[in-house]
N, C-alpha and C. Protein backbone atom coordinates (compact mmCIF):
# COMPACT_ATOMS: atom_id res chain seq x y z
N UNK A 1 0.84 -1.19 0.00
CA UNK A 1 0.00 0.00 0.00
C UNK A 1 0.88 1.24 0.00
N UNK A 2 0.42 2.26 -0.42
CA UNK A 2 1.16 3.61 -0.64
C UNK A 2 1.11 4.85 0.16
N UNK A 3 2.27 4.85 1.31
CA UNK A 3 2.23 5.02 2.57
C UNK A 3 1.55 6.91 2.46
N UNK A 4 1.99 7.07 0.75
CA UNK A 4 1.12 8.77 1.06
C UNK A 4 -0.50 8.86 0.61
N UNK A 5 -0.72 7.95 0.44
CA UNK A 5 -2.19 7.67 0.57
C UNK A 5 -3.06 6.85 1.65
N UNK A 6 -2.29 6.47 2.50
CA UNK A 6 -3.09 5.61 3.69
C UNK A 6 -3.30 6.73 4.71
N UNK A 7 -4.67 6.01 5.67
CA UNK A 7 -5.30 6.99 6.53
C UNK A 7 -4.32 6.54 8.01
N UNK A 8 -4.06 7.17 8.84
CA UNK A 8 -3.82 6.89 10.11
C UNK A 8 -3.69 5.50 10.66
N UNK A 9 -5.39 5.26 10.55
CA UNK A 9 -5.89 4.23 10.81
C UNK A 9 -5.06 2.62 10.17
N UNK A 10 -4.84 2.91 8.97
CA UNK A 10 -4.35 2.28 8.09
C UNK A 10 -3.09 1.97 8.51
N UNK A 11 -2.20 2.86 8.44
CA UNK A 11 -0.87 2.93 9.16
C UNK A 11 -0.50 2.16 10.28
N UNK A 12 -1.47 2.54 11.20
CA UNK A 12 -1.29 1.85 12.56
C UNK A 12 -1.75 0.85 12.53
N UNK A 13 -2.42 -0.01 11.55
CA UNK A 13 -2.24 -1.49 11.16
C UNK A 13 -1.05 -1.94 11.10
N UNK A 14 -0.57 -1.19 9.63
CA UNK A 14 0.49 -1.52 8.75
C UNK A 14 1.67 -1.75 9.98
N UNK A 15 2.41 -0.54 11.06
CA UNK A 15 3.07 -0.58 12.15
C UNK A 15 2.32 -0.71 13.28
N UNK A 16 1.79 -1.89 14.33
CA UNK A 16 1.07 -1.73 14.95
C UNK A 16 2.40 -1.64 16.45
N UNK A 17 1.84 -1.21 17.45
CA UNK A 17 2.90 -1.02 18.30
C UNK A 17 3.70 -2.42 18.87
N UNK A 18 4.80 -2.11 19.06
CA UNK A 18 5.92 -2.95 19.22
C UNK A 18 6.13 -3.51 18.17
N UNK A 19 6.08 -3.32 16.68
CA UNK A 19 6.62 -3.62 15.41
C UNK A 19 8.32 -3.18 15.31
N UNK A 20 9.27 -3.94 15.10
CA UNK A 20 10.30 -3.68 15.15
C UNK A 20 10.46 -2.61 13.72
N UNK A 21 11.29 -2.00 13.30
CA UNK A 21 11.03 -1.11 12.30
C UNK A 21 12.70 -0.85 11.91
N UNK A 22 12.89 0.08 10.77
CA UNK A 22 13.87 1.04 10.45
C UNK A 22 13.86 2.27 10.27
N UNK A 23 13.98 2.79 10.98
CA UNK A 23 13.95 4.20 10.71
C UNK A 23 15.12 5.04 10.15
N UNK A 24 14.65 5.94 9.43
CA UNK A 24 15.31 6.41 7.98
C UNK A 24 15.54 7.80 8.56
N UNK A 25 16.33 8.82 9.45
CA UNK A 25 16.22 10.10 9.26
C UNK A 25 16.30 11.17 8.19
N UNK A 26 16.95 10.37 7.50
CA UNK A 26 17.11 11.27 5.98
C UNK A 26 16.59 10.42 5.01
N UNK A 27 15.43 11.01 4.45
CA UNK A 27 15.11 10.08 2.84
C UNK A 27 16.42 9.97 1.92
N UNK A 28 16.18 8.62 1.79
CA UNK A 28 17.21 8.20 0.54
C UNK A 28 18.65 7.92 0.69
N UNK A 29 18.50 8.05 2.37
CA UNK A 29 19.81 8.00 2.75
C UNK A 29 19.98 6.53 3.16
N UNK A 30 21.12 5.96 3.00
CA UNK A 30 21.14 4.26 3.49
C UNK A 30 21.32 4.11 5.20
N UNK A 31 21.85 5.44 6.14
CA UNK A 31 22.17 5.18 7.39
C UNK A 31 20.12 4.96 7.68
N UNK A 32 20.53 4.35 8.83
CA UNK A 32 19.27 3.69 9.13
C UNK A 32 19.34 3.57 10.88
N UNK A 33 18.17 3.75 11.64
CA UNK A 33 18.36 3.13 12.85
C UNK A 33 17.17 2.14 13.00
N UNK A 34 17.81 0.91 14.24
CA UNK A 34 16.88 0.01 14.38
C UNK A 34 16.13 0.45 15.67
N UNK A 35 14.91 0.35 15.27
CA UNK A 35 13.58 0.54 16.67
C UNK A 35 12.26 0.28 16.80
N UNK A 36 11.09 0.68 17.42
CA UNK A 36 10.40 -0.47 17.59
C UNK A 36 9.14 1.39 18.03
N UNK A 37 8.01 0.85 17.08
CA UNK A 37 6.82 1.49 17.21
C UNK A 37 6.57 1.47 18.78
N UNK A 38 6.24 2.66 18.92
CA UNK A 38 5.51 3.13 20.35
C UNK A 38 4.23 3.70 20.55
N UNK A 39 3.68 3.48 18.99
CA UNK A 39 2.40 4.90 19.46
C UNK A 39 1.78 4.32 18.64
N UNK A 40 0.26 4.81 17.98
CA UNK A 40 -0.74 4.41 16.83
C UNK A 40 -0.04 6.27 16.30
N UNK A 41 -0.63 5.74 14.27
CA UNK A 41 -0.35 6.93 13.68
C UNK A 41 -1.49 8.11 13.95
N UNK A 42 -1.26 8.78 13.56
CA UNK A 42 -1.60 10.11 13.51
C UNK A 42 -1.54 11.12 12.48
N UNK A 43 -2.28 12.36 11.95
CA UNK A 43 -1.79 12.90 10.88
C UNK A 43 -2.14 14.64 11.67
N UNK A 44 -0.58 14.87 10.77
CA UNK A 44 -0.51 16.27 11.58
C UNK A 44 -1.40 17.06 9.97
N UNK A 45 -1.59 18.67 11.23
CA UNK A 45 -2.55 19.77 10.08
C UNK A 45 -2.28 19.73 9.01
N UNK A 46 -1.53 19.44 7.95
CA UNK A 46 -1.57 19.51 6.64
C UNK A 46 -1.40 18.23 5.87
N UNK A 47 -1.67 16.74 6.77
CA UNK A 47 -1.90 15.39 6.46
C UNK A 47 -1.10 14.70 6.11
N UNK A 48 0.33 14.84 6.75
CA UNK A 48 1.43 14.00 6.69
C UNK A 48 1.39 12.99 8.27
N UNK A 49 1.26 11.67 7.95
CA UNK A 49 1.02 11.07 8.96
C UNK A 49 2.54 10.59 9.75
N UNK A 50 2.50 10.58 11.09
CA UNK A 50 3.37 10.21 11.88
C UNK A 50 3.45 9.39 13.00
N UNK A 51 4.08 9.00 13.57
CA UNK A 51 4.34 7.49 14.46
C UNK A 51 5.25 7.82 15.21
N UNK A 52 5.12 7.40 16.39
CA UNK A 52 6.45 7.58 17.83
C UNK A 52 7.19 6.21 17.31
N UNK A 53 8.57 6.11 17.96
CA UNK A 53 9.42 5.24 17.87
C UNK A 53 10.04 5.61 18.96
N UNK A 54 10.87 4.30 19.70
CA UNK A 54 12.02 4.39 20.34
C UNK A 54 12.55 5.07 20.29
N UNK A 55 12.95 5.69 20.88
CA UNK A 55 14.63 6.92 20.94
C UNK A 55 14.72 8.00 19.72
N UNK A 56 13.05 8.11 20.20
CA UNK A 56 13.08 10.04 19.90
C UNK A 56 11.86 10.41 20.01
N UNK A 57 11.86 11.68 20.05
CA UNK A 57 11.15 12.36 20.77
C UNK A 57 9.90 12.81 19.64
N UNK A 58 8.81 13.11 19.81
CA UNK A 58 7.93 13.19 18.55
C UNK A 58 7.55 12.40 18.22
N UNK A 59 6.80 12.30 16.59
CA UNK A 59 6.16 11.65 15.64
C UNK A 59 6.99 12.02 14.39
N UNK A 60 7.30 10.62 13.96
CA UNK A 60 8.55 10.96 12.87
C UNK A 60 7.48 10.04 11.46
N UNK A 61 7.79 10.78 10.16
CA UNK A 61 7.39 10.30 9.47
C UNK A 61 7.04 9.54 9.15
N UNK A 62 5.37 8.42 8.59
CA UNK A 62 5.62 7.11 8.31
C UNK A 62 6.52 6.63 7.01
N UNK A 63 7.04 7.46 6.26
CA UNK A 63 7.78 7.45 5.25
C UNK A 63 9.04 7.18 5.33
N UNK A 64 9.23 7.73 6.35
CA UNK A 64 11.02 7.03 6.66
C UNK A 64 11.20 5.77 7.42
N UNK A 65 10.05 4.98 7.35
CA UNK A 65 10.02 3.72 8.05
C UNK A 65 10.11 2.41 7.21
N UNK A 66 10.59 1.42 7.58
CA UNK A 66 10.93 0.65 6.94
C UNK A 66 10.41 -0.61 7.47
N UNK A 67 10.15 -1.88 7.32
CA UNK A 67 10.10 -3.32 8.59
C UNK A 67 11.42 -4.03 8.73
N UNK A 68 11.79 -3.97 9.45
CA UNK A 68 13.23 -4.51 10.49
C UNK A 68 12.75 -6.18 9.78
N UNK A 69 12.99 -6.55 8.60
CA UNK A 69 12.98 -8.20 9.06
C UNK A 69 14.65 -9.00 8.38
């Protein structure tokens, strides 16, 4: 599914909490960190949806996420 068209709801299927993950701070970049969903998604005022993770602070893009397998 096409993470800039899914609803929240959707998302927090797709990563449901304690999903191990990758997180991407820079698009397109290969450094990567490994961590693990903490929250259900969410979409901020102008409808970019976001997700807590381990070891940081906020709601970080569902776009820079990856599945840890």
């Amino acid at each position: 599914m096409d993470k800039q068209k899914m609803t929240a709801e959707q998302a927090s299927k797709m990563f449901p909490i304690g999903e191990k993950v990758k997180y991407f701070p820079i698009m397109d970049d290969t450094h990567y960190e490994e961590t693990e969903i903490r929250s259900e998604a969410w979409a901020l005022g102008h409808g970019e949806l976001v997700i807590k993770v381990k070891g940081r602070t906020g709601g970080v893009c569902i776009s820079h996420l990856e599945f840890n397998h």
